[in-house]
Protein backbone atom coordinates (compact mmCIF):
# COMPACT_ATOMS: atom_id res chain seq x y z
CA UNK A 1 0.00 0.00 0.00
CA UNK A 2 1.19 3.55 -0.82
CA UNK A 3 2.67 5.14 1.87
CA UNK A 4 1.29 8.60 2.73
CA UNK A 5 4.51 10.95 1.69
CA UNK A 6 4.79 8.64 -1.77
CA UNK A 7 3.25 10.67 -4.66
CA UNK A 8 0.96 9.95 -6.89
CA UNK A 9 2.28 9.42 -10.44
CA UNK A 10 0.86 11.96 -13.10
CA UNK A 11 1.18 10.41 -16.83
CA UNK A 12 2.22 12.61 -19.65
CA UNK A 13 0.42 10.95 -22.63
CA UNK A 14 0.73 13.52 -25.09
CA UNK A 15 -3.18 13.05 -25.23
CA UNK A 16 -5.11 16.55 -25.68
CA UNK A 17 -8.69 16.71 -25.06
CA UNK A 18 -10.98 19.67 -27.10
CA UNK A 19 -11.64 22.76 -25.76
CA UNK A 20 -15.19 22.82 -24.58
CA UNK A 21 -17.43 25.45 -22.93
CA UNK A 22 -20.14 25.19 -19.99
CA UNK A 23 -22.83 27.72 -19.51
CA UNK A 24 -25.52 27.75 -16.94
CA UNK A 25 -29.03 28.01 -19.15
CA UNK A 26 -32.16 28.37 -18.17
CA UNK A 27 -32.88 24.49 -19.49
CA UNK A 28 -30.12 23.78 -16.99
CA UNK A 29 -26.26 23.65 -17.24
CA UNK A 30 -25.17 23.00 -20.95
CA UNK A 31 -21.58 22.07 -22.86
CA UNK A 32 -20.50 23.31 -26.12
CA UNK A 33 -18.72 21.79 -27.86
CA UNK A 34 -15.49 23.25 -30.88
CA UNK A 35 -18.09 22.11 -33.37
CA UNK A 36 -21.04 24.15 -31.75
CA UNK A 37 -23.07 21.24 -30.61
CA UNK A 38 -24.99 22.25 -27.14
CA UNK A 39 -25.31 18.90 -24.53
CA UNK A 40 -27.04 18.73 -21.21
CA UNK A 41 -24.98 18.03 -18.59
CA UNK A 42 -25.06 14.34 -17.09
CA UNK A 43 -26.20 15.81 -14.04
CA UNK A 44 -29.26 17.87 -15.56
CA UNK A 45 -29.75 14.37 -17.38
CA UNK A 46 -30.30 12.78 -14.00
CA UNK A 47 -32.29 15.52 -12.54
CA UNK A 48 -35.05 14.86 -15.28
CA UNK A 49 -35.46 10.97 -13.46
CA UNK A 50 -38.13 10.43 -11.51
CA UNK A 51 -38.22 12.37 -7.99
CA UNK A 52 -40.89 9.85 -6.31
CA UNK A 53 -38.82 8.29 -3.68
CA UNK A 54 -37.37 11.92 -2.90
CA UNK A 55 -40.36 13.75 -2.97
CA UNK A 56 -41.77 10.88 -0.24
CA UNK A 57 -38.67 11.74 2.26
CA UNK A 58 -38.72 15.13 2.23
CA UNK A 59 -42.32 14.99 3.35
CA UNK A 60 -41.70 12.12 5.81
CA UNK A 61 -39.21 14.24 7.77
CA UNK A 62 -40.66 17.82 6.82
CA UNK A 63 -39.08 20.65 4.63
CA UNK A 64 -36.95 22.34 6.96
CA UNK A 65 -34.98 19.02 8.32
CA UNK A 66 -35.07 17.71 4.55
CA UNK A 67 -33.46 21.02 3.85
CA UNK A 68 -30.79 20.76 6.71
CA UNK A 69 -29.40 17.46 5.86
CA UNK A 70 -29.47 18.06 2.13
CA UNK A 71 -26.83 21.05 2.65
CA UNK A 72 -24.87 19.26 5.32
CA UNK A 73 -24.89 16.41 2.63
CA UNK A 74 -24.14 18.90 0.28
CA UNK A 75 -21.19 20.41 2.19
CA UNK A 76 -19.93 17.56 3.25
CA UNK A 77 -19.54 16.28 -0.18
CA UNK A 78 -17.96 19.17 -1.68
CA UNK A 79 -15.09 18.94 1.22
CA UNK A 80 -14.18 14.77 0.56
CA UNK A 81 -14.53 15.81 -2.95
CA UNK A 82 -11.55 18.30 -2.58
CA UNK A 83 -9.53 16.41 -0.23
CA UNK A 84 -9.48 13.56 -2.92
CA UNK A 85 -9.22 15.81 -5.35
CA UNK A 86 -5.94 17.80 -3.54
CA UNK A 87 -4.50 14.11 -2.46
CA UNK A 88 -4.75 12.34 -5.57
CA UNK A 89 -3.36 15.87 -6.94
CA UNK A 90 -0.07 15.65 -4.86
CA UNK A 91 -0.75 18.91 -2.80
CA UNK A 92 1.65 18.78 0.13
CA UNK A 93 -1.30 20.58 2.43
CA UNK A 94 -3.71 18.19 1.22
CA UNK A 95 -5.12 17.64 5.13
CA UNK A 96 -4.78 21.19 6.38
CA UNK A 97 -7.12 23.46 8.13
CA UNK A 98 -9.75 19.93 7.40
CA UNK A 99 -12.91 19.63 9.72
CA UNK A 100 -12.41 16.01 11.59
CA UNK A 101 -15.63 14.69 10.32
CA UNK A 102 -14.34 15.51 6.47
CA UNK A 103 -11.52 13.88 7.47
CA UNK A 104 -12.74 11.03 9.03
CA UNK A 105 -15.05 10.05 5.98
CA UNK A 106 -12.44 11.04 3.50
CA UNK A 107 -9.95 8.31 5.40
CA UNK A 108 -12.94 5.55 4.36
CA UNK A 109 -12.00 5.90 0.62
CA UNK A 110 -8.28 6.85 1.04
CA UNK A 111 -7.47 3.11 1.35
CA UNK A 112 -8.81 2.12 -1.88
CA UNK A 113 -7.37 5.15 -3.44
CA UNK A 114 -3.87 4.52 -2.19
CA UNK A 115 -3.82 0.66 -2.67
CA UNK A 116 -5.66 0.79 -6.31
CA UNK A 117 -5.31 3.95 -8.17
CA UNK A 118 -2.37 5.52 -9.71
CA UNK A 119 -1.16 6.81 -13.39
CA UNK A 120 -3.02 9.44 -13.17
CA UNK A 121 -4.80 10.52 -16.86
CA UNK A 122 -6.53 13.44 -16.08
CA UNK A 123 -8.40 15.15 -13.32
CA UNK A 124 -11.37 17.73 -13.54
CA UNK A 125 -11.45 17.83 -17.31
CA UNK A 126 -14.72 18.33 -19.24
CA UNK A 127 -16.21 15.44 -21.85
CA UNK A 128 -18.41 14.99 -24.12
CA UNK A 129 -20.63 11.52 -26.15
CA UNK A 130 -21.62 12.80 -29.56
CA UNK A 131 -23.41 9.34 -29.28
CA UNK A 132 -25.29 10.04 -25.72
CA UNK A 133 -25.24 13.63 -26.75
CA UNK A 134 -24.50 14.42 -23.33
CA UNK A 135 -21.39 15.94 -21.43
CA UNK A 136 -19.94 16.72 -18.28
CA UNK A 137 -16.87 16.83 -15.64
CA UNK A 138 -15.17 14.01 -14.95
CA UNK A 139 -13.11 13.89 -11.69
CA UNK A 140 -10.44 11.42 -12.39
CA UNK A 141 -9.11 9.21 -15.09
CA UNK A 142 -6.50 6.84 -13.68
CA UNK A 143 -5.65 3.23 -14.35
CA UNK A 144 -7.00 0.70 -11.74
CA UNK A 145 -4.91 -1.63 -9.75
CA UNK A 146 -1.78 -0.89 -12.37
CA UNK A 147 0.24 -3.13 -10.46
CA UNK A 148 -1.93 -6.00 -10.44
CA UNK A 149 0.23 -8.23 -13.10
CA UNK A 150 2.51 -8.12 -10.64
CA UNK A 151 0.46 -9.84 -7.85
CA UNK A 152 -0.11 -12.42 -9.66
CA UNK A 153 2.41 -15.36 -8.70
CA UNK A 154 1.01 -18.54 -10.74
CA UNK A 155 -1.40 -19.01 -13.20
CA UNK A 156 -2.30 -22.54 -15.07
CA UNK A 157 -4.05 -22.98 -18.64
CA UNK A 158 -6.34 -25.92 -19.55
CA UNK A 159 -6.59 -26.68 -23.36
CA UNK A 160 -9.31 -28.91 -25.05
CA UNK A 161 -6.42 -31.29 -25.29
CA UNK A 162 -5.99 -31.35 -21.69
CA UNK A 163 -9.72 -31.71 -20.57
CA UNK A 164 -9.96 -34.11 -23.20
CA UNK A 165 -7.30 -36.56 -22.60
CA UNK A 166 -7.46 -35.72 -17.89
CA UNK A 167 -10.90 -35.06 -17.62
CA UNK A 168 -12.54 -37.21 -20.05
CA UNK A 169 -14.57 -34.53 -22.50
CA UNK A 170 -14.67 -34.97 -25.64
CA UNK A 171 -12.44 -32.65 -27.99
CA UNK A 172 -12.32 -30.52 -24.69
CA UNK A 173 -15.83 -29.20 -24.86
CA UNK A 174 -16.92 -28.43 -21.04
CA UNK A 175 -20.97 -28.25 -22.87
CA UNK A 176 -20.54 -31.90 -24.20
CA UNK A 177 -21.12 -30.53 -27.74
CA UNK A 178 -21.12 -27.27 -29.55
CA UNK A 179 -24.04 -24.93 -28.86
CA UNK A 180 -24.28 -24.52 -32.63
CA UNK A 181 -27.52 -25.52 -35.08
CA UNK A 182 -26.06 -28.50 -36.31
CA UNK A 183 -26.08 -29.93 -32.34
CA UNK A 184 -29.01 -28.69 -30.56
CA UNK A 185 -32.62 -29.07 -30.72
CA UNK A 186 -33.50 -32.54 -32.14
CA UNK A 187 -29.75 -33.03 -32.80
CA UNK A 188 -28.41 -33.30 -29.30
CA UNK A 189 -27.29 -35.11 -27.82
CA UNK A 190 -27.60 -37.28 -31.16
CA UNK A 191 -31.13 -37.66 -33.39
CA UNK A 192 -33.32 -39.78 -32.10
CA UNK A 193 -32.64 -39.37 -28.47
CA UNK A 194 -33.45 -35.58 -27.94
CA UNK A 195 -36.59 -36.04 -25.60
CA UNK A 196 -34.63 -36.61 -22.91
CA UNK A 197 -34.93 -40.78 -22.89
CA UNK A 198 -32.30 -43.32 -23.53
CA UNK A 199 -32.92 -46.91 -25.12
CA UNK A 200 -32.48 -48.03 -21.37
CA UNK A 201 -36.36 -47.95 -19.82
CA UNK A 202 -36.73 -45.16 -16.79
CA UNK A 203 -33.37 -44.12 -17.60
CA UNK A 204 -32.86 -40.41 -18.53
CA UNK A 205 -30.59 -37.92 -19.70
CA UNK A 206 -29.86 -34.04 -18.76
CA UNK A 207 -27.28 -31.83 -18.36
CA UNK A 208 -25.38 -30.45 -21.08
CA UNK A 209 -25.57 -32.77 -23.45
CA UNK A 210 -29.16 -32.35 -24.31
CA UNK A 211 -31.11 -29.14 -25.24
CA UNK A 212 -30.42 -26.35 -24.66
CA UNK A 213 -27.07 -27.23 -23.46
CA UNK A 214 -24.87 -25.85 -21.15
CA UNK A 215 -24.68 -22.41 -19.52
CA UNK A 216 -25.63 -23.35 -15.87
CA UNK A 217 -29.14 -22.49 -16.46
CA UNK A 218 -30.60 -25.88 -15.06
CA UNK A 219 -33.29 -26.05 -18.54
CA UNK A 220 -32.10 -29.42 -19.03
CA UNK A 221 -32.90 -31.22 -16.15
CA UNK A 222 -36.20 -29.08 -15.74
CA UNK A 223 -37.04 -30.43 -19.36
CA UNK A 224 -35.56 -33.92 -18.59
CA UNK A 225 -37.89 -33.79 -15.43
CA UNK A 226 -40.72 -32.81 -17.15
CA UNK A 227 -40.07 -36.06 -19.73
CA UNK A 228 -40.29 -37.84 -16.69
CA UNK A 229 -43.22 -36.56 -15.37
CA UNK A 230 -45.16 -37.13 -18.62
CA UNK A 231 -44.20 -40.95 -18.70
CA UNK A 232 -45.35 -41.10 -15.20
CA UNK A 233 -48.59 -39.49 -15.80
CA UNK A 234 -48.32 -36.96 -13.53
CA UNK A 235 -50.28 -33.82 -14.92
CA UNK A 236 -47.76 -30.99 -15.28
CA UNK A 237 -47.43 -26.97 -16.18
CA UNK A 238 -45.07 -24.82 -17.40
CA UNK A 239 -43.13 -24.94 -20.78
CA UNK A 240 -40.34 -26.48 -22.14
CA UNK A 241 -36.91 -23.91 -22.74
């Protein structure tokens, strides 16, 4: 785990993201783009969502509490969000002049920061999805667990050959078959055994190597069981996957 006086490393990827502009509307806060497209914000996106369950609280424990906790909330936020923002940022004061309570909930995410995160991309910079047509501020791209290759101190790889040859399955296929068109429906296992029944009276077949095959989905053996039930004449409901 990083220690706390170890920096943060900042990557220069010679990667240069447009020039865009945000402007508060009236329709909410917008982005323009350097080709003059307009896009909501993500966060006016989200305000449009339904306000039900919000709506309910706020009544439940009356306007003026609703309205106290929402700035504390509020406040509160905005402080962890700069102390992450400062730490991740290598300011030397990150901690200073900080309330204990912003400290104390900024220390719950610290340890995932410090253990996890470092290369740092970019921090605070504005984009934009001409596909979602939407834009904002992101806080921080950063690669994940970076060092994670190097955690890893064995790792083994089965072939078809070995599965076949150790384990028993033919040409190495853990679904007893390929899930193709050629090998399912009345095709699989083989034709003329895909309901389920072998030559062998009360004897039965599931798993994957009947329809639909394998997935762990369990439609097998419910349409195995349901074979059963029928040459048992027990009445049954429900339909076959």
């Amino acid at each position: 785990m990083k220690e706390t006086n170890i920096l943060f490393n900042h990557v220069d990827h010679g990667i240069i993201l447009p020039r865009i502009e945000r402007k508060t509307t009236e329709a909410g806060r917008k982005y323009f783009t350097p080709e003059g497209k307009a896009y909501p914000s993500i966060t006016t996106v989200l305000g449009a969502l339904n306000k039900d369950g919000l709506l309910a609280w706020r009544k439940k424990v009356g306007e003026e509490e609703a309205n106290k906790i929402s700035r504390r909330a509020a406040t509160r936020g905005t402080a962890v969000h700069k102390l992450a923002e400062d730490y991740i940022d290598n300011v030397p004061e990150w901690k200073d002049n900080v309330m204990p309570h912003n400290l104390f909930a900024f220390n719950h995410i610290k340890g995932i920061i410090d253990e996890r995160l470092d290369n740092i991309w970019f921090q605070e910079e504005f984009l934009y999805s001409d596909l979602l047509k939407t834009a904002g501020q992101v806080d921080c791209i950063a690669e994940f667990s970076p060092n994670f290759k190097d955690l890893i101190n064995h790792y083994e790889v089965r072939t078809p050959l070995e599965l076949d040859n150790e384990v028993g399955l033919t040409e190495g296929n853990i679904f007893q078959g390929e899930l193709t068109m050629d090998q399912l429906m009345f095709n699989r296992p083989v034709p003329g055994y895909a309901q389920y029944r072998t030559p062998l009276k009360n004897m039965y077949m599931c798993s994957s190597s009947t329809h639909p095959g394998g997935g762990v989905m369990g439609a097998p053996g419910a349409n195995a069981a349901r074979e059963v039930l029928i040459d048992m004449n027990i009445p049954q409901t429900g339909n076959y996957y």
